[in-house]
Protein backbone atom coordinates (compact mmCIF):
# COMPACT_ATOMS: atom_id res chain seq x y z
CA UNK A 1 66.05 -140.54 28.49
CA UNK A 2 63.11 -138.37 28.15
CA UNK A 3 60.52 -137.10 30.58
CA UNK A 4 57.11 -139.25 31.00
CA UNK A 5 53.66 -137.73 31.84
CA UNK A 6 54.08 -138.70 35.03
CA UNK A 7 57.45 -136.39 35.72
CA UNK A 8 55.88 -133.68 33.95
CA UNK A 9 52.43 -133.79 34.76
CA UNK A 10 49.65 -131.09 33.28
CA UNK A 11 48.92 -127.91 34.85
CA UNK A 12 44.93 -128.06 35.45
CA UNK A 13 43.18 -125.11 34.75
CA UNK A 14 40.36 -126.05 36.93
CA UNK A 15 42.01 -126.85 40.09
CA UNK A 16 43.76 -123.11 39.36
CA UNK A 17 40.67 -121.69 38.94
CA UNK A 18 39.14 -122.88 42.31
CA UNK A 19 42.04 -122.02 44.43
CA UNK A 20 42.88 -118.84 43.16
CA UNK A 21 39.66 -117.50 41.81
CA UNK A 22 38.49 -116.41 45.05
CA UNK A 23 35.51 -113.45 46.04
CA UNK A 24 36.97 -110.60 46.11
CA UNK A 25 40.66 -111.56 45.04
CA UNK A 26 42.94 -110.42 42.08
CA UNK A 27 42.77 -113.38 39.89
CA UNK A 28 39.59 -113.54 38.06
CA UNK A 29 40.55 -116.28 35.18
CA UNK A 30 43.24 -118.24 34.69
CA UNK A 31 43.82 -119.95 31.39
CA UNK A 32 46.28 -122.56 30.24
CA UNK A 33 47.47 -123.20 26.78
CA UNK A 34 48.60 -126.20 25.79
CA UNK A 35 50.57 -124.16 23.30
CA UNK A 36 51.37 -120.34 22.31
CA UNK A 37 53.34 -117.90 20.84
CA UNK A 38 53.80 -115.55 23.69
CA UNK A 39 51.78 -115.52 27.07
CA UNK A 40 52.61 -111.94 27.42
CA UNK A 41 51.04 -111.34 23.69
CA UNK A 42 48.11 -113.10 24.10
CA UNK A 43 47.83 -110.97 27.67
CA UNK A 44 48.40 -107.76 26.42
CA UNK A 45 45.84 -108.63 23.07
CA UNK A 46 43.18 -109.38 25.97
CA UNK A 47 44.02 -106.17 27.56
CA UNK A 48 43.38 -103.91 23.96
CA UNK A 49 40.24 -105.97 23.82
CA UNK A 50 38.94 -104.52 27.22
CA UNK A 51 39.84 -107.69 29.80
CA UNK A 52 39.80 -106.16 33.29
CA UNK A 53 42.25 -107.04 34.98
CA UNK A 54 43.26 -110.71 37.15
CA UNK A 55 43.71 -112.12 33.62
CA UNK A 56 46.43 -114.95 34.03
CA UNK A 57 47.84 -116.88 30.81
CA UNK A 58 49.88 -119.87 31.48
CA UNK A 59 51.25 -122.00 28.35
CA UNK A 60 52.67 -125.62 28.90
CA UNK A 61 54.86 -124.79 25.72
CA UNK A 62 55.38 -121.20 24.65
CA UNK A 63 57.23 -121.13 21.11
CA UNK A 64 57.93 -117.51 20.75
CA UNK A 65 58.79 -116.16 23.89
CA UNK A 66 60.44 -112.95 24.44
CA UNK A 67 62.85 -111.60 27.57
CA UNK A 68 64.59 -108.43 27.92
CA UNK A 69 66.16 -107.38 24.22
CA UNK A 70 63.76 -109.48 22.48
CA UNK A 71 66.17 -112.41 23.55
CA UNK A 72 64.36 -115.95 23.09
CA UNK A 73 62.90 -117.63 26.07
CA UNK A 74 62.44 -121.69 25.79
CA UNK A 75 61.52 -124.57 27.38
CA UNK A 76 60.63 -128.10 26.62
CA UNK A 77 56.70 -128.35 26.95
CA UNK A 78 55.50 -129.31 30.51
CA UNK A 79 59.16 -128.35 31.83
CA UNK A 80 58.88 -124.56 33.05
CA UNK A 81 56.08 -122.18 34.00
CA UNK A 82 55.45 -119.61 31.42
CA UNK A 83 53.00 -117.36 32.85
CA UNK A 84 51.62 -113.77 32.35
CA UNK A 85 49.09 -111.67 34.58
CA UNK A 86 47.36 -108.59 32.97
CA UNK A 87 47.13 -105.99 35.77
CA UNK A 88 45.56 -102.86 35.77
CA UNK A 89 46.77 -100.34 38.41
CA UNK A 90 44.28 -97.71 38.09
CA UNK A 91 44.20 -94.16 38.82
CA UNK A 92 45.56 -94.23 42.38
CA UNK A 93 48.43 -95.34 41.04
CA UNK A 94 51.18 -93.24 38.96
CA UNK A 95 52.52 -94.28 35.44
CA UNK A 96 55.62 -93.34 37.08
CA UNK A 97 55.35 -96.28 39.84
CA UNK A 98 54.56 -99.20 37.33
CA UNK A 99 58.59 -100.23 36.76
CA UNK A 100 57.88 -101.67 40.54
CA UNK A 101 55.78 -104.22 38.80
CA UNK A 102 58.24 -106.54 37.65
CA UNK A 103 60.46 -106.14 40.70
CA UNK A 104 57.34 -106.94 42.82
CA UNK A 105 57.07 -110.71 40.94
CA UNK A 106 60.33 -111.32 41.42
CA UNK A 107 59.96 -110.71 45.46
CA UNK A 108 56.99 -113.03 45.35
CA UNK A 109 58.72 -115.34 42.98
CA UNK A 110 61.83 -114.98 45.08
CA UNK A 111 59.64 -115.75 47.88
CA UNK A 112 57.48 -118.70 46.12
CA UNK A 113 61.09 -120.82 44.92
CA UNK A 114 62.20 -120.83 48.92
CA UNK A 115 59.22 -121.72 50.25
CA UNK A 116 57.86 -124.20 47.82
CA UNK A 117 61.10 -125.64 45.91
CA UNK A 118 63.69 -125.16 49.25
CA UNK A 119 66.05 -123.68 46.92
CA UNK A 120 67.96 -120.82 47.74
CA UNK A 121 67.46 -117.89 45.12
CA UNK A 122 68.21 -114.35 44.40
CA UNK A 123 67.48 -111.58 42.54
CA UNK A 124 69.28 -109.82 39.97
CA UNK A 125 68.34 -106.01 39.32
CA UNK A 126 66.32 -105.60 37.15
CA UNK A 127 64.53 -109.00 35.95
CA UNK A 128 66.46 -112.28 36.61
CA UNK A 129 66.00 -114.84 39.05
CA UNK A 130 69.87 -116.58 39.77
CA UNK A 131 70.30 -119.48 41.62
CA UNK A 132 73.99 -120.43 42.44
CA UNK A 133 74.72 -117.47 40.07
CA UNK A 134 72.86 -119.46 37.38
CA UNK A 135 69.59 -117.62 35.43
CA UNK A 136 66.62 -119.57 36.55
CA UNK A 137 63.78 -117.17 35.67
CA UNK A 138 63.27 -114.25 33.68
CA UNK A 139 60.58 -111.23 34.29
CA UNK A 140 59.10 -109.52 31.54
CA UNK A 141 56.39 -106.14 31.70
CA UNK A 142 55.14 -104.90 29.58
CA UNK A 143 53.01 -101.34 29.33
CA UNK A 144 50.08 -101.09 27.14
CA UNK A 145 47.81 -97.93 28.23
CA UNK A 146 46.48 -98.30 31.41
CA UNK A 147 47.28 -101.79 31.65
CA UNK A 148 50.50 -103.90 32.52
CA UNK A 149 51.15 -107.49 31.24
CA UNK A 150 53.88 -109.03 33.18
CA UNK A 151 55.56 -112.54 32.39
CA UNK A 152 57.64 -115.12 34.32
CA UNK A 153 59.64 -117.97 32.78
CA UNK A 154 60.92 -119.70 35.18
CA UNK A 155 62.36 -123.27 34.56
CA UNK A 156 61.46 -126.00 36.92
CA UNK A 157 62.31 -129.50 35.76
CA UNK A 158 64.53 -128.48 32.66
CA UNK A 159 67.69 -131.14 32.96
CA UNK A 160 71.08 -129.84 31.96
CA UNK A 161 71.42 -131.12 28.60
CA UNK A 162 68.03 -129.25 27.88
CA UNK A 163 68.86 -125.89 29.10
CA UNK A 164 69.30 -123.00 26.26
CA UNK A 165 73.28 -121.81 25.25
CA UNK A 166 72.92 -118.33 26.71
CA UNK A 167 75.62 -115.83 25.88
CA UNK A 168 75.53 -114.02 29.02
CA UNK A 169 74.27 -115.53 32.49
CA UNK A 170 74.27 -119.31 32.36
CA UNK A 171 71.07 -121.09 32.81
CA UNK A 172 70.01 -123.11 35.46
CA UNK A 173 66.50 -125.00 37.19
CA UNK A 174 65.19 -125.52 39.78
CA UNK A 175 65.62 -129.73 39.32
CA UNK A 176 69.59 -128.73 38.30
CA UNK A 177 69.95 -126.76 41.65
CA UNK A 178 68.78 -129.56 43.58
CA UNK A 179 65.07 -129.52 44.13
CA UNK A 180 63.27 -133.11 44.64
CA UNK A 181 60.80 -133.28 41.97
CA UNK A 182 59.37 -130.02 41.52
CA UNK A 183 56.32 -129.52 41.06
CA UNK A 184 54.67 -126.55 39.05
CA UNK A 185 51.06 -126.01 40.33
CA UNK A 186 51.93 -125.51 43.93
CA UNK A 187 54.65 -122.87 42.43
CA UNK A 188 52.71 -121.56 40.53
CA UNK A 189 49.68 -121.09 43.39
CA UNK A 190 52.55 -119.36 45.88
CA UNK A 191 53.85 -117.07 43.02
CA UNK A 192 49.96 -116.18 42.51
CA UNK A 193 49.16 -115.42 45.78
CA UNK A 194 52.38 -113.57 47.01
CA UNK A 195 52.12 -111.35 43.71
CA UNK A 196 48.65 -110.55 44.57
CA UNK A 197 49.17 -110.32 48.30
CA UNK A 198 51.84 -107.50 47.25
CA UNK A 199 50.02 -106.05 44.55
CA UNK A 200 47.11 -105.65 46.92
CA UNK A 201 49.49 -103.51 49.67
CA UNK A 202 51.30 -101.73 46.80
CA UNK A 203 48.21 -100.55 45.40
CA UNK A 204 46.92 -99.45 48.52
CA UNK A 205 50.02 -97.32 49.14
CA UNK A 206 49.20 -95.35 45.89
CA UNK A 207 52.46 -97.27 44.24
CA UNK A 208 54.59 -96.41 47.28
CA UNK A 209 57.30 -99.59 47.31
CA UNK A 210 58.69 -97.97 50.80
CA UNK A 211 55.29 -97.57 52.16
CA UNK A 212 53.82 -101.29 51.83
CA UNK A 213 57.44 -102.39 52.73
CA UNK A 214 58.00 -103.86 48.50
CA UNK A 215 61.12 -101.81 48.81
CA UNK A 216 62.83 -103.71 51.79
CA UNK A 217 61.84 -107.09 50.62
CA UNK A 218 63.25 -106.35 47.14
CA UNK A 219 66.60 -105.17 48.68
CA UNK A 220 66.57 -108.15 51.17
CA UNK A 221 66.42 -110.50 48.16
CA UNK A 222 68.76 -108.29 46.00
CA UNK A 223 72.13 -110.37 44.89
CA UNK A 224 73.65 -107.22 42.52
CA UNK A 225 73.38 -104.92 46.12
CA UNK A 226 77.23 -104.61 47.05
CA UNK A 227 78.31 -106.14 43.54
CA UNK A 228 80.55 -104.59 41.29
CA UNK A 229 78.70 -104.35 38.17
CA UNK A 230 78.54 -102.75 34.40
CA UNK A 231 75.26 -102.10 33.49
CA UNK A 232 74.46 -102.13 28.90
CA UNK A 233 72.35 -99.42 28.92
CA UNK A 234 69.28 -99.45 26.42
CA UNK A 235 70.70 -96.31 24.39
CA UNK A 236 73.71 -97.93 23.75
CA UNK A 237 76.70 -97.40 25.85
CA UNK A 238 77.43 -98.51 29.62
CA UNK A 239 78.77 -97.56 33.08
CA UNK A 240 80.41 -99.50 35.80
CA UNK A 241 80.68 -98.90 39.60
CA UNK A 242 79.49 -100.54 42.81
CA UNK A 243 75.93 -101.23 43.11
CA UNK A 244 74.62 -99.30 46.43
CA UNK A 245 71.05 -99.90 46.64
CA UNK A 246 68.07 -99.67 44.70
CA UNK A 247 65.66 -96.33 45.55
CA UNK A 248 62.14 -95.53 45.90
CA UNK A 249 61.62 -95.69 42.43
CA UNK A 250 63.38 -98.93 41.59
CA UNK A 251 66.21 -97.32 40.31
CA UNK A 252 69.95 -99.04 40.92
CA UNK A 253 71.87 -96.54 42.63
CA UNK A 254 75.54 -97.13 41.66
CA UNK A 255 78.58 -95.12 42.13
CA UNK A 256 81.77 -95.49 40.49
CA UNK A 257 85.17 -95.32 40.72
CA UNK A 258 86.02 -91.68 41.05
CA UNK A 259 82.90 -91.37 43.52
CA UNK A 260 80.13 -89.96 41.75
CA UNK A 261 76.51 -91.61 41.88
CA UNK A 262 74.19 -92.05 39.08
CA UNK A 263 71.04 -94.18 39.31
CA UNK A 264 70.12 -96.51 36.50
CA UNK A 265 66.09 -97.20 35.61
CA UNK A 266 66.75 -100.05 32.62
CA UNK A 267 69.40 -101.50 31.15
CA UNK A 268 71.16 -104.84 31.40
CA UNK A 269 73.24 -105.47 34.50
CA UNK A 270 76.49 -108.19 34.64
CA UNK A 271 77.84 -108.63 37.73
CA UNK A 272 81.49 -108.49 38.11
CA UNK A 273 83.76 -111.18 39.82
């Protein structure tokens, strides 16, 4: 039997805007689609047109989403939050620090699942949210100039039999895990205000993930830390070892079997049983 209105009710774009549109915040708009291609396209074509940023582009159904490898990312309409902020670091901040933005929305989404959905959740470097080993979210940046679009799809009330064949992580919800009728807006408010709460120190540190303490939280929340793991590298190509940590940078450090470290800055990681 399908959903009803009432078990997937609208995201309002008004009560957003007053609770997160705040003087002197982050967020300075936040929009919701009733349909789209891509939240993180329509971001990042707001961002060549000059939007400052605190952009944030929400889409109850998003048709042509894109994840990691230009893999598809669905959802039945009104059944996930599909979500992109356009941020714009500025000048205190190096090119060379922005790969923490993705792994800072995963802390606060990390952060905003336990707190809102009481569902127990982990991250997977670089981009995945897992819950009981399950994909429940995916992260998504995206560079264009001085600005950076990142995107969350993260799937709330999707019900097994509506959850996408994946060929590598299985998929999962938060309603599947075992939340009690989750609700989007508050999840999406607490994923809003941790992100900005962290941008905020992270910015302040001049992109410094050890300084504004990003780094510990990250490695706190980390499920691929102390994992055996092989990690598809974007050039083609892989290596396996032991995951150690992830560094300053938001690199994984791993080391393999005959001892040697190398650190890893993209790629796709599978963790080993």
């Amino acid at each position: 039997m399908g959903y009803t209105e009432l078990d997937r009710p609208p995201l309002s774009a008004r009560a957003l805007n007053r609770a997160l549109v705040v003087p002197g915040g982050l967020w300075s708009r936040i929009e919701v689609r009733e349909e789209t291609g891509s939240t993180n396209a329509d971001a990042a074509a707001s961002a060549a047109a000059g939007e400052p940023e605190g952009l944030v582009v929400v889409a109850e159904s998003q048709i042509a989403g894109r994840g990691r490898r230009d893999r598809q990312w669905v959802s039945p309409p009104r059944a996930g939050l599909t979500v992109s902020m356009l941020l714009r670091p500025g000048p205190g901040v190096p090119p060379s620090a922005f790969g923490w933005l993705p792994l800072m929305a995963g802390v606060a989404l990390v952060e905003a699942v336990a707190r809102v959905a009481e569902v127990e959740a982990a991250l997977k470097w670089p981009n995945d949210l897992l819950v009981d080993e399950r994909k429940c979210a995916g992260i998504l940046a995206e560079v264009s100039g001085d600005a950076v679009v990142v995107g969350v799809g993260l799937n709330v009330s999707t019900r097994a039999d509506e959850l996408p064949e994946t060929t590598g992580v299985p998929a999962t919800s938060l309603l599947v895990a075992g939340a009690d009728k989750p609700d989007r807006s508050p999840l999406l408010r607490a994923l809003l205000r941790g992100t900005a709460r962290w941008y905020e120190g992270w910015r302040e540190a001049g992109g410094d993930a050890e300084m504004c303490g990003l780094l510990a939280a990250y490695q706190r929340h980390c499920a691929t830390i102390g994992r055996r793991v092989r990690v598809l590298l974007p050039g083609g190509g892989e290596r396996s070892g032991e995951a150690l940590s992830v560094d300053r940078d938001g690199q994984l450090v791993i080391r393999t079997e005959e001892g040697a470290e190398f650190r890893v800055s993209a790629g796709d990681v599978l963790h080993v049983r």
